[in-house]
N, C-alpha and C. Protein backbone atom coordinates (compact mmCIF):
# COMPACT_ATOMS: atom_id res chain seq x y z
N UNK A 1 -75.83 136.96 41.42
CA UNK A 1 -75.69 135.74 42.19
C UNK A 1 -74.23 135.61 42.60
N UNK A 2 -73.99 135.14 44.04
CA UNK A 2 -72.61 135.30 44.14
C UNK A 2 -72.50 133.22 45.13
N UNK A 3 -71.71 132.87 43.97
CA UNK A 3 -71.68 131.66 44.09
C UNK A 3 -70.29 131.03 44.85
N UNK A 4 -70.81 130.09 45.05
CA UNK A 4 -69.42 128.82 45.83
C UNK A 4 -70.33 127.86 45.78
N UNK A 5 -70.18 127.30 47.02
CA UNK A 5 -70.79 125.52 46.84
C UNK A 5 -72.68 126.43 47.44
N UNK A 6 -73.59 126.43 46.18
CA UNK A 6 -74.75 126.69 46.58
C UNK A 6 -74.95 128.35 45.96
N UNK A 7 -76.03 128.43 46.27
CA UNK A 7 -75.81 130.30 45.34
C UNK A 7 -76.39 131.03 46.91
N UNK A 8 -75.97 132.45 46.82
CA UNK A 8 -76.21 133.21 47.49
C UNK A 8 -77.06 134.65 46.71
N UNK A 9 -78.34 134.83 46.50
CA UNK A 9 -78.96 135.38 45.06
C UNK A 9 -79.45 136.86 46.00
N UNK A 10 -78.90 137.80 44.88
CA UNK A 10 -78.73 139.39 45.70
C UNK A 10 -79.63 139.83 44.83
N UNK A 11 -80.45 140.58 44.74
CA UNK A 11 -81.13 141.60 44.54
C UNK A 11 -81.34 143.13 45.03
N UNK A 12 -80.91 143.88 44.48
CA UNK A 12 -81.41 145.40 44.79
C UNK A 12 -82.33 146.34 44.34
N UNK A 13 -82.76 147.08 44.65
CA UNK A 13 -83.58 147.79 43.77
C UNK A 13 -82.74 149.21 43.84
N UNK A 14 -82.78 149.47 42.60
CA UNK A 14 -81.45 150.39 42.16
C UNK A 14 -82.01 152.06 42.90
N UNK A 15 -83.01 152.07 42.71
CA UNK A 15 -83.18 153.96 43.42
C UNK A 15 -82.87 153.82 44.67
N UNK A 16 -83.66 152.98 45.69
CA UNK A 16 -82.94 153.03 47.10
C UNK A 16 -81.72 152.14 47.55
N UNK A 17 -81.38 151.56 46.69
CA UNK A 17 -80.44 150.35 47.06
C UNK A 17 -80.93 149.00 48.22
N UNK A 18 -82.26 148.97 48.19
CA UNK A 18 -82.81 148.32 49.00
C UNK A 18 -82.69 147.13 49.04
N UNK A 19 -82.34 146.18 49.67
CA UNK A 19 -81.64 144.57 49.52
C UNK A 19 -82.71 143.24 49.86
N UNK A 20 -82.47 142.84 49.43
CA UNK A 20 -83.30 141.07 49.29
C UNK A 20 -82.19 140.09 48.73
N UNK A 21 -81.99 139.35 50.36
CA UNK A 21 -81.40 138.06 49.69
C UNK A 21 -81.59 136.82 49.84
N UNK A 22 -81.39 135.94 49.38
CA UNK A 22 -81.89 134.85 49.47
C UNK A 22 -80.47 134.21 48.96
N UNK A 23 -80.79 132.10 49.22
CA UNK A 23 -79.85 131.27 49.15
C UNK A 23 -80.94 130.03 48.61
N UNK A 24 -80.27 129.52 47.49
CA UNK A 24 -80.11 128.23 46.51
C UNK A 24 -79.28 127.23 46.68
N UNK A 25 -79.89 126.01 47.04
CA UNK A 25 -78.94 124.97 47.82
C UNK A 25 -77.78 124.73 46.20
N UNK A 26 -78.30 124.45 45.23
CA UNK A 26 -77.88 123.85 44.00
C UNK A 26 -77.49 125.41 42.54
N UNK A 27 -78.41 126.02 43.38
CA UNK A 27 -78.07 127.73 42.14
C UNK A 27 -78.52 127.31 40.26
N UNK A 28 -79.49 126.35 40.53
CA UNK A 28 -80.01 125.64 39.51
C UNK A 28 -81.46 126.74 38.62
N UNK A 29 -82.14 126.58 37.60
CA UNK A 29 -82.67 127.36 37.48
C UNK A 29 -84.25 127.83 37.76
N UNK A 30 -84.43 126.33 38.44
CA UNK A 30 -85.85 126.22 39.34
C UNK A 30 -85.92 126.45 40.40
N UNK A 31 -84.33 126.47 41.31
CA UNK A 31 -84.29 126.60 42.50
C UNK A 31 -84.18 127.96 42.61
N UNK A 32 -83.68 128.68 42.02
CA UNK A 32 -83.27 130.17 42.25
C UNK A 32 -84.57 130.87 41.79
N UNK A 33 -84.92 130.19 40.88
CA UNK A 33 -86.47 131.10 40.91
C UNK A 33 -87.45 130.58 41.48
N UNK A 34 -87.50 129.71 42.63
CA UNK A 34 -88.56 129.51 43.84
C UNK A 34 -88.11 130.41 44.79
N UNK A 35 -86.30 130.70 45.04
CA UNK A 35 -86.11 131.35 45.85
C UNK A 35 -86.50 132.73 45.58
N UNK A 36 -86.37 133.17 44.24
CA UNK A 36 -87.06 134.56 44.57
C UNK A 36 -87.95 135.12 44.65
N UNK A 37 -88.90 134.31 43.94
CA UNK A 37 -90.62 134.23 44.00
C UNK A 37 -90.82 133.82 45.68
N UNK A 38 -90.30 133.32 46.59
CA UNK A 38 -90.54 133.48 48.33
C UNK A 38 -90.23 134.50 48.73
N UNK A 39 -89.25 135.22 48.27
CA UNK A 39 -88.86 136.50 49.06
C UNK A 39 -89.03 137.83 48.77
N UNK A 40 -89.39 137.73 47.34
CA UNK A 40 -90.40 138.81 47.22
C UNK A 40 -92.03 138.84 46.76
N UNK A 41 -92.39 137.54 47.16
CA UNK A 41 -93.78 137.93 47.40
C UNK A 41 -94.66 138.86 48.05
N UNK A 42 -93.43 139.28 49.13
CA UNK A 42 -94.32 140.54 49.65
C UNK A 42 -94.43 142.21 48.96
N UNK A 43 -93.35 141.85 48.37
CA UNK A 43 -92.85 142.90 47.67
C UNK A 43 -93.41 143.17 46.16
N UNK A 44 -94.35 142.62 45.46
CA UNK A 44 -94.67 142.39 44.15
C UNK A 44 -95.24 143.59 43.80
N UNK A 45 -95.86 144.54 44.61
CA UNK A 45 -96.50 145.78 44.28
C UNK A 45 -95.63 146.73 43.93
N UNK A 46 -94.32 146.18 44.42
CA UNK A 46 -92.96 147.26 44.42
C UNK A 46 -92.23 146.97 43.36
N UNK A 47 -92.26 146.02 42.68
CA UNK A 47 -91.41 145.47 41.52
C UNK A 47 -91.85 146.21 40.31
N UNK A 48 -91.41 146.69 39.52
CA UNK A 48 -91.63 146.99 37.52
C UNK A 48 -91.21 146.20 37.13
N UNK A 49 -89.65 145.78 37.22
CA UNK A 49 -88.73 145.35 36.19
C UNK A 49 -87.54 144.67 36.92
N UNK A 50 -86.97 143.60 36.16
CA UNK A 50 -85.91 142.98 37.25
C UNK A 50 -84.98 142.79 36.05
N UNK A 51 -83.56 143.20 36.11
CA UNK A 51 -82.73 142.96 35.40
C UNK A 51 -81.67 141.85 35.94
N UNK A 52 -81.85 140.73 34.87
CA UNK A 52 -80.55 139.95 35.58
C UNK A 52 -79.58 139.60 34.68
N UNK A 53 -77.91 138.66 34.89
CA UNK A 53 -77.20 138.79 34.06
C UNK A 53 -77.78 137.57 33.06
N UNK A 54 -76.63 136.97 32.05
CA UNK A 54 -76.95 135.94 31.23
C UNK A 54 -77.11 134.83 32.10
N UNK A 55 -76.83 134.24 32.83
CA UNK A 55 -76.58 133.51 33.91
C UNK A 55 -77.98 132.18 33.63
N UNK A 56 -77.30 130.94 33.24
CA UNK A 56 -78.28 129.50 33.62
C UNK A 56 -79.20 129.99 34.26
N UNK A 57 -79.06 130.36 35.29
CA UNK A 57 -79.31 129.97 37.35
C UNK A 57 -80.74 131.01 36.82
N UNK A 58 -81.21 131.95 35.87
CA UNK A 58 -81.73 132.78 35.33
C UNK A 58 -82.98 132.32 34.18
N UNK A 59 -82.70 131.18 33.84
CA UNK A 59 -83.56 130.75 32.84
C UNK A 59 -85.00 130.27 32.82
N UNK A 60 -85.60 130.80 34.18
CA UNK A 60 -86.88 130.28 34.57
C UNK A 60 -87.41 132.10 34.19
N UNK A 61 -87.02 132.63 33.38
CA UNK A 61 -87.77 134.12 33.40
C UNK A 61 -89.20 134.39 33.33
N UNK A 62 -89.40 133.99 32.26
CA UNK A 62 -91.34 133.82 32.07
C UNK A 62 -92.03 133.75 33.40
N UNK A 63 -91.14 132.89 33.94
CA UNK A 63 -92.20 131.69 35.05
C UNK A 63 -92.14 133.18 36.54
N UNK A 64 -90.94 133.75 36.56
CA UNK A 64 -90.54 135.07 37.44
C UNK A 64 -91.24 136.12 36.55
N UNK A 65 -91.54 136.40 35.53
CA UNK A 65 -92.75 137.32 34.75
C UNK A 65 -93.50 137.07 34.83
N UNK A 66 -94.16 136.32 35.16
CA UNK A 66 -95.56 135.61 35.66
C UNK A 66 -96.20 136.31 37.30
N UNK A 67 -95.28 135.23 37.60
CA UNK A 67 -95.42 135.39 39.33
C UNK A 67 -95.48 136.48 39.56
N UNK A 68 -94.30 137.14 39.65
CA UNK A 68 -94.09 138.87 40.30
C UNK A 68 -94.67 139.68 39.23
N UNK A 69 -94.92 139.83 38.53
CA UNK A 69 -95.60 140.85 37.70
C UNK A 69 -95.01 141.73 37.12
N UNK A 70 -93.75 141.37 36.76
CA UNK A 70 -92.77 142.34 36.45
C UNK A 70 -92.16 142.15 35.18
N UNK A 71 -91.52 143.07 34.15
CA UNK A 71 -90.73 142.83 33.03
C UNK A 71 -89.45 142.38 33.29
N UNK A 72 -88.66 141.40 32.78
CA UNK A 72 -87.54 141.04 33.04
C UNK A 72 -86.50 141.68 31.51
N UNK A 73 -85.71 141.92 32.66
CA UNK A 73 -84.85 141.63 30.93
C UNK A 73 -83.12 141.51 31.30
N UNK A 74 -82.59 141.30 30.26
CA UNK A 74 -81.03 140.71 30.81
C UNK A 74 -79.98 141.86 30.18
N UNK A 75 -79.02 141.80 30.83
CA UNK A 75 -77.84 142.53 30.42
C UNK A 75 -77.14 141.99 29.75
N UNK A 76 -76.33 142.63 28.88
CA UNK A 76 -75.37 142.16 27.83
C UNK A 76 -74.24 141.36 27.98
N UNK A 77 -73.94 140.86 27.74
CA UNK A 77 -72.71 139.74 28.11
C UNK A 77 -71.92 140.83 28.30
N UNK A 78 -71.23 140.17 29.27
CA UNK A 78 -69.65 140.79 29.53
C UNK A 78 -69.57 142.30 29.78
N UNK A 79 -71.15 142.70 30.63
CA UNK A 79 -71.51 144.02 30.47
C UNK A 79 -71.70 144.63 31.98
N UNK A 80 -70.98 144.24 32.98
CA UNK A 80 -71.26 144.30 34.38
C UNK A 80 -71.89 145.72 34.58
N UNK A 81 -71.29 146.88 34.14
CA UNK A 81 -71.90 147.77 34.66
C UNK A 81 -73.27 148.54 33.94
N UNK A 82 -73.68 147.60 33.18
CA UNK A 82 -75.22 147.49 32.87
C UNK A 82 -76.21 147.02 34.21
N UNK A 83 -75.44 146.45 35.45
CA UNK A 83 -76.12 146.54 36.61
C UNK A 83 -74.96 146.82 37.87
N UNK A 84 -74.41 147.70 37.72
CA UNK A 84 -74.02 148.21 38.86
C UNK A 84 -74.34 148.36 39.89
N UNK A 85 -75.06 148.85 40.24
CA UNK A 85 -75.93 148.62 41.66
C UNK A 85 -75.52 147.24 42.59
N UNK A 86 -76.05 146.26 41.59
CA UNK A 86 -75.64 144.85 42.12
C UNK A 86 -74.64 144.43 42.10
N UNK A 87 -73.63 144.59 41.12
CA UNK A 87 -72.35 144.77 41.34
C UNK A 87 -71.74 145.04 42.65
N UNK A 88 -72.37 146.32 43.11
CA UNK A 88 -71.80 146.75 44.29
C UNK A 88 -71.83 146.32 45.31
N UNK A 89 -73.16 145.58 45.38
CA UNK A 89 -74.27 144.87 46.83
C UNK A 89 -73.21 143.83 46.59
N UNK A 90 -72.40 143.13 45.66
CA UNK A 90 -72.63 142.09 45.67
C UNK A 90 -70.56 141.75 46.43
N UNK A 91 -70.07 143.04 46.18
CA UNK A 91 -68.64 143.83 47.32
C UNK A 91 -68.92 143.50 48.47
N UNK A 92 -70.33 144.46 48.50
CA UNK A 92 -70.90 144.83 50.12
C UNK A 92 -70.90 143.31 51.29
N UNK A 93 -71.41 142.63 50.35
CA UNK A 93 -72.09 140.95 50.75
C UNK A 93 -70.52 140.55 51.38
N UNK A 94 -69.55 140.52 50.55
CA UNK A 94 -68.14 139.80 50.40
C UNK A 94 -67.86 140.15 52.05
N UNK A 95 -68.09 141.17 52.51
CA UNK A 95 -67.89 141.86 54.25
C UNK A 95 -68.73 141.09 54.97
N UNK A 96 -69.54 140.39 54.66
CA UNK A 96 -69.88 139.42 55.57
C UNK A 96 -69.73 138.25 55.43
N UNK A 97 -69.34 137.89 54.70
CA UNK A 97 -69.91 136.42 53.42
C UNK A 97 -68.10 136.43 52.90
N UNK A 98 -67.16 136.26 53.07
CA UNK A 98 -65.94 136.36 52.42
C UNK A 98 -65.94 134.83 51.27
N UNK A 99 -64.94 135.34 50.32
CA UNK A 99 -64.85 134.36 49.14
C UNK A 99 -64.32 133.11 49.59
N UNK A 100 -63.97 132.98 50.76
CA UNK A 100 -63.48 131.26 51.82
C UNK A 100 -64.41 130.77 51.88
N UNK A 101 -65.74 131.48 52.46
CA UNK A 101 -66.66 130.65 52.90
C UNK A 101 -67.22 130.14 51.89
N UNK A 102 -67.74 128.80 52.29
CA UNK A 102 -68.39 127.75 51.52
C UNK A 102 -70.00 127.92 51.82
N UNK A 103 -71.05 128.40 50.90
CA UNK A 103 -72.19 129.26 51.01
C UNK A 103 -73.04 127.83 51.30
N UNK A 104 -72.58 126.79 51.53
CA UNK A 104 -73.87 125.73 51.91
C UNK A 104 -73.92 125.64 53.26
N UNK A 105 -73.03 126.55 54.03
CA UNK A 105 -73.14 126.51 55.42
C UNK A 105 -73.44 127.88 55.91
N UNK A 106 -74.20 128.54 55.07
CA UNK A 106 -74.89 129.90 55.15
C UNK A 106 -76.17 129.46 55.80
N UNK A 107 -76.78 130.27 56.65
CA UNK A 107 -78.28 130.00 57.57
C UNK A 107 -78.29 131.39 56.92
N UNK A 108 -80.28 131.21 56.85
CA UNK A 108 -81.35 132.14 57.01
C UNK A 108 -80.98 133.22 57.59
N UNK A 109 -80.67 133.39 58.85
CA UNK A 109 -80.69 133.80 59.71
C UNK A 109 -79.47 134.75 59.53
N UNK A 110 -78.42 134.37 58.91
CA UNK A 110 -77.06 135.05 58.64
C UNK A 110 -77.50 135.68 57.44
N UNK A 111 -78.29 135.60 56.35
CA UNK A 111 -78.05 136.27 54.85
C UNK A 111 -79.71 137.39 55.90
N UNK A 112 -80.32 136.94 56.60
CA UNK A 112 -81.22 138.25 56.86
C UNK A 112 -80.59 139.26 57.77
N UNK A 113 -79.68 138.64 58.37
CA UNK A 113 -78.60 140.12 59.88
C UNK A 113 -78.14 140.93 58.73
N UNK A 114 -77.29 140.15 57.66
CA UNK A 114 -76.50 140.54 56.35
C UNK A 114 -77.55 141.61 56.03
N UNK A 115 -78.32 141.28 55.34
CA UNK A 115 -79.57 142.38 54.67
C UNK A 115 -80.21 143.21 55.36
N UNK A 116 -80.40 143.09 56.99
CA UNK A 116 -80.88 144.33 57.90
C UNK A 116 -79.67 144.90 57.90
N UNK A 117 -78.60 145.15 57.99
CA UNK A 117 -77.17 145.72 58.41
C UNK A 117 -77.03 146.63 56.84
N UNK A 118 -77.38 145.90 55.82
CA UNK A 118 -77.16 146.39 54.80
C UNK A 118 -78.43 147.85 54.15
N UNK A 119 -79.15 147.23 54.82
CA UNK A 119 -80.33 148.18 54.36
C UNK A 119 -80.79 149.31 55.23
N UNK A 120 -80.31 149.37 56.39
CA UNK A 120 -80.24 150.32 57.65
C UNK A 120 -79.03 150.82 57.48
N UNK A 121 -77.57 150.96 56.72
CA UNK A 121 -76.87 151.66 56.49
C UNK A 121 -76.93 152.79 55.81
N UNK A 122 -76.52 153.66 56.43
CA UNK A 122 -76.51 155.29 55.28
C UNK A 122 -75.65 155.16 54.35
N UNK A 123 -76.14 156.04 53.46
CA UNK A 123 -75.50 155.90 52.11
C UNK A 123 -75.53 157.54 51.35
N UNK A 124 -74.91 157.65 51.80
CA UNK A 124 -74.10 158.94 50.96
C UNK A 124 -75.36 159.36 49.42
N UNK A 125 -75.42 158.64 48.37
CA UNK A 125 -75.80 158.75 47.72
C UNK A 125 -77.23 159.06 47.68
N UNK A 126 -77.87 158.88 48.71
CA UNK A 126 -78.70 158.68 49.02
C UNK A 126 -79.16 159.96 50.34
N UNK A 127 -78.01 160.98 50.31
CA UNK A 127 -78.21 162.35 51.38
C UNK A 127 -78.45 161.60 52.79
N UNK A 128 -77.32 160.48 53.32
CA UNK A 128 -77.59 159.81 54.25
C UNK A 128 -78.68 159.09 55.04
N UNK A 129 -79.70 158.63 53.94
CA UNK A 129 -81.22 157.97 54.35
C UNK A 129 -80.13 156.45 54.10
N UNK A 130 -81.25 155.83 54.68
CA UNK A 130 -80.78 154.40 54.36
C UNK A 130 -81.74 153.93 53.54
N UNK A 131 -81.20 152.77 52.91
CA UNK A 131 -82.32 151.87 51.81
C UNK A 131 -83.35 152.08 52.21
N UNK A 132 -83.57 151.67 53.59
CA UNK A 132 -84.75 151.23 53.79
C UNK A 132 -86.04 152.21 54.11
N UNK A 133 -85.33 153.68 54.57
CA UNK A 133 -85.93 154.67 54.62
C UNK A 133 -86.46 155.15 52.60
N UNK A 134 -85.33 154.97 52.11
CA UNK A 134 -85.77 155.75 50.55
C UNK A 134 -87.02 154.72 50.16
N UNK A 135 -86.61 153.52 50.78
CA UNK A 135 -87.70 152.33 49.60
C UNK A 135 -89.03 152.48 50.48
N UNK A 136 -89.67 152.42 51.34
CA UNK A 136 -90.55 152.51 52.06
C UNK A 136 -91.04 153.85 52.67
N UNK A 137 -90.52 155.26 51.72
CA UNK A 137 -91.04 156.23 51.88
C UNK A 137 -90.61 156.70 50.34
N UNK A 138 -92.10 156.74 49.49
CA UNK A 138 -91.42 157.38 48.10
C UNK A 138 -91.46 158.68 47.85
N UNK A 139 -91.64 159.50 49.23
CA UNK A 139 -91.41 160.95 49.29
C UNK A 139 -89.75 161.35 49.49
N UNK A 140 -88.99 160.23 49.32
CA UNK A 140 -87.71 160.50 49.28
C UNK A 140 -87.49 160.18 48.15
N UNK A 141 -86.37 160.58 47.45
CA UNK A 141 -86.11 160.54 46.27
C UNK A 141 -84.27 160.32 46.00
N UNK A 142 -83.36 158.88 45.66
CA UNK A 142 -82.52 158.79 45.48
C UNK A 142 -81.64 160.01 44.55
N UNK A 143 -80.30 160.21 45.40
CA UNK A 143 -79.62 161.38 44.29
C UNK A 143 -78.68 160.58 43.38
N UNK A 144 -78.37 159.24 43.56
CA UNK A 144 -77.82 158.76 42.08
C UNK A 144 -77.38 157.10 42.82
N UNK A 145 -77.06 156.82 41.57
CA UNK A 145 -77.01 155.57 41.62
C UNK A 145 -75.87 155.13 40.68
């Protein structure tokens, strides 16, 4: 979650680096998990497991193990690169989204250009496919992460 006034809530999925984001007016812990239960509802067949940090904004887990169908589980305090991946997305974001801006004047419309731009980028790691090619073809296969 990359916060200011309101949350801005990143998700990746670590083999393709594939992006989903969404925005929490309050970054509270009912609000952030309505927001992610909307935005990946389409996606629930694609989910196993969702790792998030210790984080409040996080404490609706069950209710996100429920819904999406997925195992949750959390990273260790003070353990960032127990999710790296998101770590990184969450750099990537800062190029559109800089630490000035005040995230309650973020539109829809700006965190989805953000996430097509992000997920149609090549990625090295990835033998120059983009997210969106590795996640929606699982005959590709990420070379690291």
């Amino acid at each position: 979650t990359v916060r200011g006034t309101g949350a801005v809530i990143t998700l990746v999925e670590r083999r393709s680096g594939f992006v989903r984001l969404t925005w929490s007016p309050d970054g509270t812990a009912d609000a952030v998990s309505q927001a992610i239960e909307c935005r990946m509802d389409r996606l629930v067949d694609y989910i196993h497991t969702i790792t998030f940090d210790r984080g409040s904004e996080f404490a609706e887990d069950r209710r996100l193990e429920k819904s999406l169908k997925a195992a949750i589980y959390f990273a260790d305090p003070h353990s960032p690169w127990q999710r790296g991946c998101n770590e990184n997305l969450n750099g990537l974001l800062r190029q559109y989204f800089p630490r000035s801006r005040d995230f309650s004047t973020i539109t829809m419309e700006e965190l989805q250009a953000a996430e097509d731009r992000l997920n149609d980028r090549p990625r090295k790691r990835l033998g120059y496919l983009t997210p969106s090619e590795v996640f929606f073809n699982p005959n590709h296969i990420a070379l690291q992460c």
